[in-house]
C-alpha atoms as a PDB file:
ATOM      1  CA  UNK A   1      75.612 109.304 109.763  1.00  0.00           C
ATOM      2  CA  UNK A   2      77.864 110.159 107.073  1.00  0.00           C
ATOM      3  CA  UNK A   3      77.686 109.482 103.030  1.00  0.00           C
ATOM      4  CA  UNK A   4      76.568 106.040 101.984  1.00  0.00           C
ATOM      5  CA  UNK A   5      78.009 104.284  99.234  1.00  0.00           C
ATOM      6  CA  UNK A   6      77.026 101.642  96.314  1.00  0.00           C
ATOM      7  CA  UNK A   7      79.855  98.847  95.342  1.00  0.00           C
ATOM      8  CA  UNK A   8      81.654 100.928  93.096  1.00  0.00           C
ATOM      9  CA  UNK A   9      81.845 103.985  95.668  1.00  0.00           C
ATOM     10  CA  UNK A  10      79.439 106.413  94.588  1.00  0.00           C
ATOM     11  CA  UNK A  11      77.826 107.854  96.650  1.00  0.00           C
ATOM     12  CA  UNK A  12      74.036 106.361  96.791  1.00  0.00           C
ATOM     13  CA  UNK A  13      70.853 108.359  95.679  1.00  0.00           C
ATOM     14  CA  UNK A  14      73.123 110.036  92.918  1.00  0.00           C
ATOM     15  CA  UNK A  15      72.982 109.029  89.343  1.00  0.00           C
ATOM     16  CA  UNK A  16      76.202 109.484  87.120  1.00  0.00           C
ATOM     17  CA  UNK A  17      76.040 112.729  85.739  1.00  0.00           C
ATOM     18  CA  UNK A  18      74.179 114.358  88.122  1.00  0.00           C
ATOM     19  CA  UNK A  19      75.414 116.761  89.920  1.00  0.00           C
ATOM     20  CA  UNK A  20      76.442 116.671  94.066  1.00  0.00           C
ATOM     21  CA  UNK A  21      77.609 120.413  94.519  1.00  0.00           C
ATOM     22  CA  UNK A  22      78.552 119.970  98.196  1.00  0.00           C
ATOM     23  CA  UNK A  23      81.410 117.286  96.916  1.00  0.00           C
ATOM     24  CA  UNK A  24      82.703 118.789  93.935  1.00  0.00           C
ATOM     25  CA  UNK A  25      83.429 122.060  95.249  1.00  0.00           C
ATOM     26  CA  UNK A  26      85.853 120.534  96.744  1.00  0.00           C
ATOM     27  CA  UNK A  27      86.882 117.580  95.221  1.00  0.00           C
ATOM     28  CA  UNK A  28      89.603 114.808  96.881  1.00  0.00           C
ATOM     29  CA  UNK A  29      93.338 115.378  95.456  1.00  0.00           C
ATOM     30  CA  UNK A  30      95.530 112.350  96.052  1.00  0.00           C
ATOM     31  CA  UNK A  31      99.439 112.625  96.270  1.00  0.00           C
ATOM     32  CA  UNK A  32     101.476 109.380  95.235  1.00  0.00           C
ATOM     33  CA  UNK A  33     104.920 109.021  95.213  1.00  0.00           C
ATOM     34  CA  UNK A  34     105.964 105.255  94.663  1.00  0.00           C
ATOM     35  CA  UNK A  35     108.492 102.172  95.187  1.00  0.00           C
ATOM     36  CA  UNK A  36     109.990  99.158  94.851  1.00  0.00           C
ATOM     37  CA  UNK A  37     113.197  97.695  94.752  1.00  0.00           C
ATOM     38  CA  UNK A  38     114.827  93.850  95.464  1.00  0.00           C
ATOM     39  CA  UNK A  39     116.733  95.343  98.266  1.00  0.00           C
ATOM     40  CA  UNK A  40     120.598  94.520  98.978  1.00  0.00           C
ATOM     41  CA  UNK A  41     120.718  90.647  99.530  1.00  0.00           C
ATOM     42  CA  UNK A  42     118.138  89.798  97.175  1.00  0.00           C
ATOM     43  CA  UNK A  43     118.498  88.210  93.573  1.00  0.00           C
ATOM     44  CA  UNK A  44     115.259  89.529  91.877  1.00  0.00           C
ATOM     45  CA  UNK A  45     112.262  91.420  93.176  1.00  0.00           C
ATOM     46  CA  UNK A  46     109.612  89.272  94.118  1.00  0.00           C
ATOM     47  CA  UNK A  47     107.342  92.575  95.222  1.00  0.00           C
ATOM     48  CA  UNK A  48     104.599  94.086  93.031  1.00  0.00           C
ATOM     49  CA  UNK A  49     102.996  97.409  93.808  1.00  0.00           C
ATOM     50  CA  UNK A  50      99.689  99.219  92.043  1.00  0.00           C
ATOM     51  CA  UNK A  51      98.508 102.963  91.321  1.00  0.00           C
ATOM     52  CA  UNK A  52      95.442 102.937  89.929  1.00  0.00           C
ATOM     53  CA  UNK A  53      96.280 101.316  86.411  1.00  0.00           C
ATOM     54  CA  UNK A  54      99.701 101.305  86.936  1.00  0.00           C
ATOM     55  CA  UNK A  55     101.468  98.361  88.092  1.00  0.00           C
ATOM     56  CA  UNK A  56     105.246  98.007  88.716  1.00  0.00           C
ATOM     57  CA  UNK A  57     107.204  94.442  89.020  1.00  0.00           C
ATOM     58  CA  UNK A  58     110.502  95.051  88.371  1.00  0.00           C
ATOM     59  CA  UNK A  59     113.253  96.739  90.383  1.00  0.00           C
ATOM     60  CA  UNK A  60     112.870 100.797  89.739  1.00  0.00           C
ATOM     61  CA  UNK A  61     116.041 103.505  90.298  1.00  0.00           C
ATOM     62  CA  UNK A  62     113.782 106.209  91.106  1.00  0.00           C
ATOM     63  CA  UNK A  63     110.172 106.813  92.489  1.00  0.00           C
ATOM     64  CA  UNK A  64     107.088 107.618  90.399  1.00  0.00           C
ATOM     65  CA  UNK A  65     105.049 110.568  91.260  1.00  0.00           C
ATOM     66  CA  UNK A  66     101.628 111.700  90.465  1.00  0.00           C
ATOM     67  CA  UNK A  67      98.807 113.595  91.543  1.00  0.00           C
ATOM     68  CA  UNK A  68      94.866 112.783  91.279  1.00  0.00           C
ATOM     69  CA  UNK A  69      92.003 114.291  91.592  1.00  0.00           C
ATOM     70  CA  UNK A  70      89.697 112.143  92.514  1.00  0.00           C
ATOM     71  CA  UNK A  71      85.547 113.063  91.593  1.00  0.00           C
ATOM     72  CA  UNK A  72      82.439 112.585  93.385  1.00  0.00           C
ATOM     73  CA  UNK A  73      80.327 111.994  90.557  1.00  0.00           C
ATOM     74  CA  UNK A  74      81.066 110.797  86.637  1.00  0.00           C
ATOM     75  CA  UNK A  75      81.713 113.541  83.769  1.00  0.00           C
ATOM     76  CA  UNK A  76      83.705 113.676  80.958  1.00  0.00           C
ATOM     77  CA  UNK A  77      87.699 114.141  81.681  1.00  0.00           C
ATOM     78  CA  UNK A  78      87.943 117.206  79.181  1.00  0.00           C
ATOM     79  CA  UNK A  79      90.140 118.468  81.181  1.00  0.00           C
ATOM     80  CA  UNK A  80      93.071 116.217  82.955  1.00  0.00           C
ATOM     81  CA  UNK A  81      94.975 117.611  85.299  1.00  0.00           C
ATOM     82  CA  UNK A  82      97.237 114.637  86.765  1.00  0.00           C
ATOM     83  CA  UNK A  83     101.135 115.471  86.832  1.00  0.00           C
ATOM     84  CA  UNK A  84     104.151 113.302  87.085  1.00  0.00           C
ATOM     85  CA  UNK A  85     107.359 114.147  87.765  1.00  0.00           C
ATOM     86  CA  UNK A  86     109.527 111.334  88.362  1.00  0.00           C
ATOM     87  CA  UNK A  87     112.042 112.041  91.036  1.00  0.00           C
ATOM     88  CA  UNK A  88     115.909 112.017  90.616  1.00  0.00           C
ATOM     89  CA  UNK A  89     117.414 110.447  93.428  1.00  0.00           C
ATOM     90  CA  UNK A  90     120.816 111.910  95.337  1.00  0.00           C
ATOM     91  CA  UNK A  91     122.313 108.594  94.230  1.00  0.00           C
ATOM     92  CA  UNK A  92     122.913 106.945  97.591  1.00  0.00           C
ATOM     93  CA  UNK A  93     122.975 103.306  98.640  1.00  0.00           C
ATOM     94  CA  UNK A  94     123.295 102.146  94.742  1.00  0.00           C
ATOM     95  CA  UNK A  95     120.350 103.789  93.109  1.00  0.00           C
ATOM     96  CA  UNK A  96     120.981 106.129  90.081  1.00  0.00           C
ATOM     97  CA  UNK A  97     119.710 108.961  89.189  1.00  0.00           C
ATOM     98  CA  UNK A  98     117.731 108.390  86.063  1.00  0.00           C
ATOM     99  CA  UNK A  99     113.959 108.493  85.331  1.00  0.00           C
ATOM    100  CA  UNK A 100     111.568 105.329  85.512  1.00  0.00           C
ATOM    101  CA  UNK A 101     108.151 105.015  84.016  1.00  0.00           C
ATOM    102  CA  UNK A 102     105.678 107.332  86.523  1.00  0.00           C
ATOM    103  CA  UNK A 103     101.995 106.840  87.227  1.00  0.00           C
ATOM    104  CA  UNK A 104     100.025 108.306  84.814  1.00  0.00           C
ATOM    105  CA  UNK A 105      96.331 109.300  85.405  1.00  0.00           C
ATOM    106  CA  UNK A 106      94.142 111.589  85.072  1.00  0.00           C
ATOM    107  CA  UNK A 107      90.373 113.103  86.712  1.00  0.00           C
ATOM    108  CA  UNK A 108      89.005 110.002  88.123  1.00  0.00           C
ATOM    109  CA  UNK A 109      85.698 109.498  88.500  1.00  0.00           C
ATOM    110  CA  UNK A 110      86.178 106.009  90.769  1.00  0.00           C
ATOM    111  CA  UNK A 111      87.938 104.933  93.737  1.00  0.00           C
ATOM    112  CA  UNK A 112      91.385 105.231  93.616  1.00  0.00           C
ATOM    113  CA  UNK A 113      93.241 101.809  94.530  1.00  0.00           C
ATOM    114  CA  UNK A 114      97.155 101.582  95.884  1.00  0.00           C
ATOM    115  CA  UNK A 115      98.477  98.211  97.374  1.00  0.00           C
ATOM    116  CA  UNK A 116     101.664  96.276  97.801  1.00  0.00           C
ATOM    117  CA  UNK A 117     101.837  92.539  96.796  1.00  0.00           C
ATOM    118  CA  UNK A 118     104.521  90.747  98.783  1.00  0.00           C
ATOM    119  CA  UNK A 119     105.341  87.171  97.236  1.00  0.00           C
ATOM    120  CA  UNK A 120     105.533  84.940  99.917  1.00  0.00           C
ATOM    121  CA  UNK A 121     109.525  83.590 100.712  1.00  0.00           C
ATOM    122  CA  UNK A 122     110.221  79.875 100.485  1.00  0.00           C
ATOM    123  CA  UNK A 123     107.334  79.247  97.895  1.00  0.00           C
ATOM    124  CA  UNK A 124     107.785  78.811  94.140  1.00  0.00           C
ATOM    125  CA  UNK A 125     107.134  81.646  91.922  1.00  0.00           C
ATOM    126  CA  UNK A 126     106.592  84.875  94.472  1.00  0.00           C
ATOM    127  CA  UNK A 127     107.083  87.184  91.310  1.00  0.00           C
ATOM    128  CA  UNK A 128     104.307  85.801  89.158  1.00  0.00           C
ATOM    129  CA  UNK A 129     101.540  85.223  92.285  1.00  0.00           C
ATOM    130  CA  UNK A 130     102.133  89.279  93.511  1.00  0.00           C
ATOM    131  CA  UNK A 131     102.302  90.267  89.835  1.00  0.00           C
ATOM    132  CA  UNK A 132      98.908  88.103  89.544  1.00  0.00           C
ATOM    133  CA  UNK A 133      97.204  89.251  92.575  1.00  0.00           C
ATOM    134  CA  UNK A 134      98.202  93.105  92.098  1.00  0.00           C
ATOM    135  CA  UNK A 135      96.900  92.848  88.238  1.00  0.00           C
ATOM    136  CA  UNK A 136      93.218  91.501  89.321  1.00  0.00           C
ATOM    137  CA  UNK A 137      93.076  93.762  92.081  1.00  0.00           C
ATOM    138  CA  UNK A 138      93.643  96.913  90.790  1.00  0.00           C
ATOM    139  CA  UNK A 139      91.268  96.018  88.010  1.00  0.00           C
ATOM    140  CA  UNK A 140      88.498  94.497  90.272  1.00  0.00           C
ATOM    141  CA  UNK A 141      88.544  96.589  93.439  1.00  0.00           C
ATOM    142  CA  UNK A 142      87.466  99.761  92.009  1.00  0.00           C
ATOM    143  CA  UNK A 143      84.181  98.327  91.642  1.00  0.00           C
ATOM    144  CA  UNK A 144      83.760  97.034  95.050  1.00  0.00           C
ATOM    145  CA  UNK A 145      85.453  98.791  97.203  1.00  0.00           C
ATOM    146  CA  UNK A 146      81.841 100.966  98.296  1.00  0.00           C
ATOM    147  CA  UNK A 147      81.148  98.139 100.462  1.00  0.00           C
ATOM    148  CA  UNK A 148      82.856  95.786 102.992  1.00  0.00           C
ATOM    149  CA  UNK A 149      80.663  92.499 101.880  1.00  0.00           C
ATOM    150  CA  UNK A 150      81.862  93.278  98.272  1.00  0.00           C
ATOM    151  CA  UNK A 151      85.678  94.003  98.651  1.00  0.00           C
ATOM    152  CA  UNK A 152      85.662  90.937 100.817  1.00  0.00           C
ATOM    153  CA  UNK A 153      84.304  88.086  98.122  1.00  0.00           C
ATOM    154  CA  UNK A 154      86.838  90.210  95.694  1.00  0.00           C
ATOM    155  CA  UNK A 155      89.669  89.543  97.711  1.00  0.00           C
ATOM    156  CA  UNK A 156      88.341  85.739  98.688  1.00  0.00           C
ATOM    157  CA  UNK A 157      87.771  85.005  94.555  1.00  0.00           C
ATOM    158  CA  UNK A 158      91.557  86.091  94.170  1.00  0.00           C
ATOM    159  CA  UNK A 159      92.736  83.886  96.416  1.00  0.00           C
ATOM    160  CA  UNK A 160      91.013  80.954  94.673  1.00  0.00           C
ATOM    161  CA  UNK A 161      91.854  82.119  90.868  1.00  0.00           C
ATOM    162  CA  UNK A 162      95.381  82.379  92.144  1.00  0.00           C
ATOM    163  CA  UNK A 163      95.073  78.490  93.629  1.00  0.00           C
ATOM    164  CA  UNK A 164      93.600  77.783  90.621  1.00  0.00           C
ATOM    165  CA  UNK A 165      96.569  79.461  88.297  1.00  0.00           C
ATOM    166  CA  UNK A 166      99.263  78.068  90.690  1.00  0.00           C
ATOM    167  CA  UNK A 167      97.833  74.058  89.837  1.00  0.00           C
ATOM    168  CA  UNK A 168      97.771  74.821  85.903  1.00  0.00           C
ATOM    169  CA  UNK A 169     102.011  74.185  86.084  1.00  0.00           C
ATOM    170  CA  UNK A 170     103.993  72.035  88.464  1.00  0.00           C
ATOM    171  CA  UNK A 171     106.450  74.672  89.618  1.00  0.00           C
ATOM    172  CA  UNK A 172     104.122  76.920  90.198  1.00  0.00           C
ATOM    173  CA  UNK A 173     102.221  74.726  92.945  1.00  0.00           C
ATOM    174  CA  UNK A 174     101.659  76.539  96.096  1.00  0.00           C
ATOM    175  CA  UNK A 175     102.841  80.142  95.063  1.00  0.00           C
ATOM    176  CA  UNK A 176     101.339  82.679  97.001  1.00  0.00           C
ATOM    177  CA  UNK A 177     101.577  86.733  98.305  1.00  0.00           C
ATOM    178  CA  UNK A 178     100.760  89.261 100.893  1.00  0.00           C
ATOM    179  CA  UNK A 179      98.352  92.135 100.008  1.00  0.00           C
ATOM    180  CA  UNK A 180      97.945  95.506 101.466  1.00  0.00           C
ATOM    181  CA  UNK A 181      96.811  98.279 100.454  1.00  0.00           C
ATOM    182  CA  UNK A 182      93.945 101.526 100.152  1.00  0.00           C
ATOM    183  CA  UNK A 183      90.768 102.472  97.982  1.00  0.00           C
ATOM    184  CA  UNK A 184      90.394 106.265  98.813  1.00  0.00           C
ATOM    185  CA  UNK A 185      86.658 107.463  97.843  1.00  0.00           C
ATOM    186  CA  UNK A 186      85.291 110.867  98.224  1.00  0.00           C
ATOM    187  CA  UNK A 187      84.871 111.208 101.984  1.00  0.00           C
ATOM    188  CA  UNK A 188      87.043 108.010 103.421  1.00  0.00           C
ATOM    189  CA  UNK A 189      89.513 105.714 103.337  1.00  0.00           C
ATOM    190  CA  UNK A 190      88.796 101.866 102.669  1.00  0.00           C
ATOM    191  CA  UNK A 191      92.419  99.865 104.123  1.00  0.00           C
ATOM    192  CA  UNK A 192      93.043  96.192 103.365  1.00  0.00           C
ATOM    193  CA  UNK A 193      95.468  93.658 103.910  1.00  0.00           C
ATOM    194  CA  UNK A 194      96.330  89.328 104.243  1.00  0.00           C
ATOM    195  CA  UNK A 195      99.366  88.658 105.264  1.00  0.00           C
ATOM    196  CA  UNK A 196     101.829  91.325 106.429  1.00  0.00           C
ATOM    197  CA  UNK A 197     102.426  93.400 104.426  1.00  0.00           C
ATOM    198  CA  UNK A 198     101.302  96.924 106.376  1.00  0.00           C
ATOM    199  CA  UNK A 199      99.557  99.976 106.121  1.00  0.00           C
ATOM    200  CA  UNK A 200      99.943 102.976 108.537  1.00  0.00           C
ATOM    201  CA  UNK A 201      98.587 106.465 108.811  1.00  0.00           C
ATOM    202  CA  UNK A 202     101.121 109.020 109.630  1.00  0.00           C
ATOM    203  CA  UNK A 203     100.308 112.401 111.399  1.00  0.00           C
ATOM    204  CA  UNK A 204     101.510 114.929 113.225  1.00  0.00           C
ATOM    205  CA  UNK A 205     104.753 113.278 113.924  1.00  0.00           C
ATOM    206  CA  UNK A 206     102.515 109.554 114.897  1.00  0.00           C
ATOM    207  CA  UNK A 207     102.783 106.452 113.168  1.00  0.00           C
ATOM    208  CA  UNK A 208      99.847 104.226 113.455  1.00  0.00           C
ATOM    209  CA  UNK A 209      99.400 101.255 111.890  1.00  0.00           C
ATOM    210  CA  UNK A 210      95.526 100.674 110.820  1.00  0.00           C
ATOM    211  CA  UNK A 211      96.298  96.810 108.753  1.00  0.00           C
ATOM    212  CA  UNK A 212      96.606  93.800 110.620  1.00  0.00           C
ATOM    213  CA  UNK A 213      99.378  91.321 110.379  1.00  0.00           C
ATOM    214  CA  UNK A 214      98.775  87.444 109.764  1.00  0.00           C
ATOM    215  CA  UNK A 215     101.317  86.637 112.058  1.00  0.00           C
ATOM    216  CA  UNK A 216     101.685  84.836 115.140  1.00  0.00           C
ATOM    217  CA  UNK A 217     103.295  86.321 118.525  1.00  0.00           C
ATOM    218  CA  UNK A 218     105.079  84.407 120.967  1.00  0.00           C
ATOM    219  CA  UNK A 219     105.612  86.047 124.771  1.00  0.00           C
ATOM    220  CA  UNK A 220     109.133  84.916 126.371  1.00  0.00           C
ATOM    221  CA  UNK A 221     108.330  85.383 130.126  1.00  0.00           C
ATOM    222  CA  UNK A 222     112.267  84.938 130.795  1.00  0.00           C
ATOM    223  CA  UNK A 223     113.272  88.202 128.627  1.00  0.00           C
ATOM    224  CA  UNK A 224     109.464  89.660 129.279  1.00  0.00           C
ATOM    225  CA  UNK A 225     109.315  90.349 125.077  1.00  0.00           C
ATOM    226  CA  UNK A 226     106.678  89.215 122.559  1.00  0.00           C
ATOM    227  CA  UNK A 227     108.520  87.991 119.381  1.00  0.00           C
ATOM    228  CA  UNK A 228     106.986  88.307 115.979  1.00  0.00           C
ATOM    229  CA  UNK A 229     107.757  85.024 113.962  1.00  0.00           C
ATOM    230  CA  UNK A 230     108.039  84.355 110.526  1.00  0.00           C
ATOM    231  CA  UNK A 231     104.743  82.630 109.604  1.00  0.00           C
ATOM    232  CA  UNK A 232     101.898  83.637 108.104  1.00  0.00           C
ATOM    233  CA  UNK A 233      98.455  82.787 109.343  1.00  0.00           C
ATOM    234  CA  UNK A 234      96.745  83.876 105.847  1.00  0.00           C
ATOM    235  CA  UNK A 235      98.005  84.589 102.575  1.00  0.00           C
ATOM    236  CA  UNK A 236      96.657  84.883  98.873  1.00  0.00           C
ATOM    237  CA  UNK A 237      97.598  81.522  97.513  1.00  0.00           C
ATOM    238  CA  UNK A 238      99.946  79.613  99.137  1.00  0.00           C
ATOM    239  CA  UNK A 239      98.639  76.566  99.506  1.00  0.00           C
ATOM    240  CA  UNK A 240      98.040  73.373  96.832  1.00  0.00           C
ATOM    241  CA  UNK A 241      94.444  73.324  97.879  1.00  0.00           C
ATOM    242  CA  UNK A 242      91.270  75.905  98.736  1.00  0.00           C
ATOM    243  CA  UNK A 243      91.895  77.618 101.482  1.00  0.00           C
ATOM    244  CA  UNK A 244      89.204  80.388 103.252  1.00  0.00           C
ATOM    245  CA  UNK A 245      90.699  83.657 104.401  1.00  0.00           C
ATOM    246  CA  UNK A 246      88.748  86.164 106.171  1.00  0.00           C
ATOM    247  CA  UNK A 247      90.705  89.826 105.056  1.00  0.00           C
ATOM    248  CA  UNK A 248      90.818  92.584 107.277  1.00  0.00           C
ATOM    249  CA  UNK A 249      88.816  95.627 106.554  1.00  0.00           C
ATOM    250  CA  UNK A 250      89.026  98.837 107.983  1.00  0.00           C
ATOM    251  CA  UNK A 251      87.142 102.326 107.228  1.00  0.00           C
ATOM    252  CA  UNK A 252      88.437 105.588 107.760  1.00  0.00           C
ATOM    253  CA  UNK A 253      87.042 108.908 107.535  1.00  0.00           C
ATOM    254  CA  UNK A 254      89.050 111.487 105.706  1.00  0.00           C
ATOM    255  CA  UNK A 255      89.430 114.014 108.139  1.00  0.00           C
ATOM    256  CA  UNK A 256      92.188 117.056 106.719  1.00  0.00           C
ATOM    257  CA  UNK A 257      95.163 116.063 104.907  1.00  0.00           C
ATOM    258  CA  UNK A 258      96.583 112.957 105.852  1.00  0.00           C
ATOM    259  CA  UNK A 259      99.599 110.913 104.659  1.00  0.00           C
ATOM    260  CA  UNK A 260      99.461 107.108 104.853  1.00  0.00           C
ATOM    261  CA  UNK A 261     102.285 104.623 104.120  1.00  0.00           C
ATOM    262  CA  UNK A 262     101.672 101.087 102.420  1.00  0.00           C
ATOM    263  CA  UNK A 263     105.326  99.348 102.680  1.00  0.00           C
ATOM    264  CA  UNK A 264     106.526  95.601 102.620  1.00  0.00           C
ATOM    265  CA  UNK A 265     108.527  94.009 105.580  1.00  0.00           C
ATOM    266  CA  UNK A 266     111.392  94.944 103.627  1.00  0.00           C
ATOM    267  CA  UNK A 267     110.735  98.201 105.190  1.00  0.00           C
ATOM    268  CA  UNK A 268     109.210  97.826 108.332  1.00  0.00           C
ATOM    269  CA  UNK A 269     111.706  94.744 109.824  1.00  0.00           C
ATOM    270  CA  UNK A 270     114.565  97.035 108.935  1.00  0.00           C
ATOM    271  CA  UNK A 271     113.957 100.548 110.140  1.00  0.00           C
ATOM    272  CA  UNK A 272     111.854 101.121 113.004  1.00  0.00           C
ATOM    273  CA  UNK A 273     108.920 103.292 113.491  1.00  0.00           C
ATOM    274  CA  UNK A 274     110.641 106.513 114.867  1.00  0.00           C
ATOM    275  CA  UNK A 275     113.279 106.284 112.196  1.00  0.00           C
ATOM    276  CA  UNK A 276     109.766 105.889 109.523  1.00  0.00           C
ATOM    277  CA  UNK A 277     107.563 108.718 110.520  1.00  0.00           C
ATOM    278  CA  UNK A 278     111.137 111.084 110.834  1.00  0.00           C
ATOM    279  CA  UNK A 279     111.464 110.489 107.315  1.00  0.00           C
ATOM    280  CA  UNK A 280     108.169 111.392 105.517  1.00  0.00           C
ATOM    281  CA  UNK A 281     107.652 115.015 105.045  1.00  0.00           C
ATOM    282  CA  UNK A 282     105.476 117.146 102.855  1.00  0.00           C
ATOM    283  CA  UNK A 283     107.989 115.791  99.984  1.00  0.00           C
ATOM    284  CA  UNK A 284     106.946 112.307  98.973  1.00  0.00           C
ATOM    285  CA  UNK A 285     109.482 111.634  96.739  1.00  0.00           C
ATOM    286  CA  UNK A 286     112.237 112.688  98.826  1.00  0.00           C
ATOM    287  CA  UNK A 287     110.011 110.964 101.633  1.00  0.00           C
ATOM    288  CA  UNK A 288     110.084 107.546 100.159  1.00  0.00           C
ATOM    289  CA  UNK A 289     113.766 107.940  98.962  1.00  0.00           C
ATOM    290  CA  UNK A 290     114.632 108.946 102.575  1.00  0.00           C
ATOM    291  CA  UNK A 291     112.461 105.312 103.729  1.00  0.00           C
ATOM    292  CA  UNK A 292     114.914 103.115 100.999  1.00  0.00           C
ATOM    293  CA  UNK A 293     118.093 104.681 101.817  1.00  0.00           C
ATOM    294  CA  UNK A 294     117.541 103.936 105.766  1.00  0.00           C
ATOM    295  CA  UNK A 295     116.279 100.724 104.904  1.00  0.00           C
ATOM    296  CA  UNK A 296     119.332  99.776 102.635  1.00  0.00           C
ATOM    297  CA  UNK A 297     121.796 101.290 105.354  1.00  0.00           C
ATOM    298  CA  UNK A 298     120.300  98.624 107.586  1.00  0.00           C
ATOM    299  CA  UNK A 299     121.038  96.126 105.387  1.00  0.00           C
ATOM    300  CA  UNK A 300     118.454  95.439 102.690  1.00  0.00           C
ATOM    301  CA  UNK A 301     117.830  92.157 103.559  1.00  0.00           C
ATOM    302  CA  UNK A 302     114.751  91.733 101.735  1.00  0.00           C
ATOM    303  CA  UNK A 303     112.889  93.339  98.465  1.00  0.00           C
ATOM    304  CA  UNK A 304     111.663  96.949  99.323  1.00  0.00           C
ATOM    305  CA  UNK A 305     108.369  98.427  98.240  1.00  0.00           C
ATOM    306  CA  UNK A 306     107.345 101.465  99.676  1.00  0.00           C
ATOM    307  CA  UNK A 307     104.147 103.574  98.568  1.00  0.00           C
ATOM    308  CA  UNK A 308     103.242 106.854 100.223  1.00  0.00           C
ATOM    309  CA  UNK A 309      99.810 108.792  99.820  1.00  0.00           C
ATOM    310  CA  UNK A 310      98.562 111.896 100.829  1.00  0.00           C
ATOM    311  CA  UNK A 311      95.200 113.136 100.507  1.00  0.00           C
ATOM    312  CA  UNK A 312      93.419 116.599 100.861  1.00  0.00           C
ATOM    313  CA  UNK A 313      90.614 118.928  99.853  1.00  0.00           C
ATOM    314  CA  UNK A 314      91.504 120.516  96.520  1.00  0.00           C
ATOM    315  CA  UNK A 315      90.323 124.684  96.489  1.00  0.00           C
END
């Protein structure tokens, strides 16, 4: 039946501090390497993106790297052993090689959260509602994630602080953002998303998307194609005035090592999904460097935020 968990993702009949050898034998590591950028034809980067307690706004010349290990139970982190090592790009398509900030964490004893806030095009202020929404998240979802009731009035009380924030000055009426992104626990993976900005798994040469776009599909008999359009059916924000969404929620055992991708449409709507799961290897920084550059070559038509994971047994 599998391992139950409480809000915060422990797992139930444990109290911190005690002991649940069959877990922390082998505990969960967690491989990052991530993203963002404004793209080619964009003025400023309207994208946010979130590691944990790391959150990135701005446009970045290289992508941050990290490793976690992620524990079963709570005990004292005498003993850290995240690394960073931020990666110094081959220089193509504009980007320099120079060093940005990198995630920084150590031994967790909580879920680890990673998501993408997209702010929404032709709406005031898409900087400050993604830059909102990824700051409350990845300080609220942590606590929730354990259950699907839970991470869903998390998400839903976002959406109406942001409202809220968006009426408290006129230009900011009606901002609003995307949100995707992953709570890895001990034994699974939690994925959510509004909007569409996606999340996929990608194994063994297979790209599956697991999130669920907001977005409406029109079927043209005459050229026998369904067309994606622009629109969003939900969104965080957005709107002058309460609005209910419903987010998508999806559980997935961790079965192995397995590499998912949280990315923008800045990704996806430029580079398709052979050219995608050709590029990520066992290298996530050269991975996600590999993503931008074919996503740039293709024009860059809109910001870029790319966030890979892997996750594994440790020994």
């Amino acid at each position: 039946t599998g391992t139950s968990y409480c809000d915060s993702g422990c797992p139930r009949g444990l109290e911190h501090g005690q002991q649940d050898t069959e877990h922390v034998e082998k505990p969960m590591l967690v491989r990052i390497a991530a993203f963002t950028h404004q793209g080619r034809q964009r003025r400023r980067n309207e994208d946010c993106i979130a590691v944990g307690d790391w959150i990135r706004h701005g446009p970045m010349t290289a992508a941050a790297v990290s490793t976690h290990t992620l524990l079963s139970i709570a005990q004292p982190d005498d003993n850290p052993v995240a690394l960073d090592a931020p990666l110094a790009p081959r220089g193509g398509m504009g980007v320099r090689a120079e060093r940005c900030n990198a995630v920084t964490q150590s031994s967790i004893d909580r879920p680890l959260i990673a998501l993408i806030a997209d702010g929404m095009g032709g709406h005031p202020a898409g900087d400050v509602a993604s830059r909102f929404a990824a700051e409350r998240l990845a300080s609220d979802l942590p606590h929730v994630c354990g259950s699907d009731g839970a991470l869903r009035k998390a998400l839903q009380r976002v959406n109406r602080e942001l409202i809220a924030e968006a009426r408290t000055e006129p230009a900011r009426i009606a901002m609003g953002t995307t949100i995707a992104g992953v709570a890895v626990l001990p034994e699974e993976v939690v994925v959510f998303n509004i909007g569409d900005s996606r999340v996929y798994r990608a194994d063994e040469g297979v790209l599956e998307q697991v999130s669920i776009d907001d977005v409406p599909h029109y079927y043209i008999p005459v050229l026998g194609v369904e067309l994606r359009t622009g629109e969003l059916t939900q969104h965080l924000g957005g709107v002058p005035y309460e609005m209910p969404i419903e987010p998508h929620i999806v559980r997935l055992p961790i079965a192995g090592a397995q590499t998912w991708l949280i990315c923008s449409d800045g990704l996806y709507d430029m580079v398709d999904d052979e050219t995608i799961v050709t590029a990520i290897s066992d290298d996530l920084a050269a991975s996600v460097q590999a993503l931008f550059d074919a996503a740039m070559r293709a024009g860059g038509a809109d910001n870029i935020s790319i966030i890979l994971l892997r996750t594994e047994r440790g020994d």
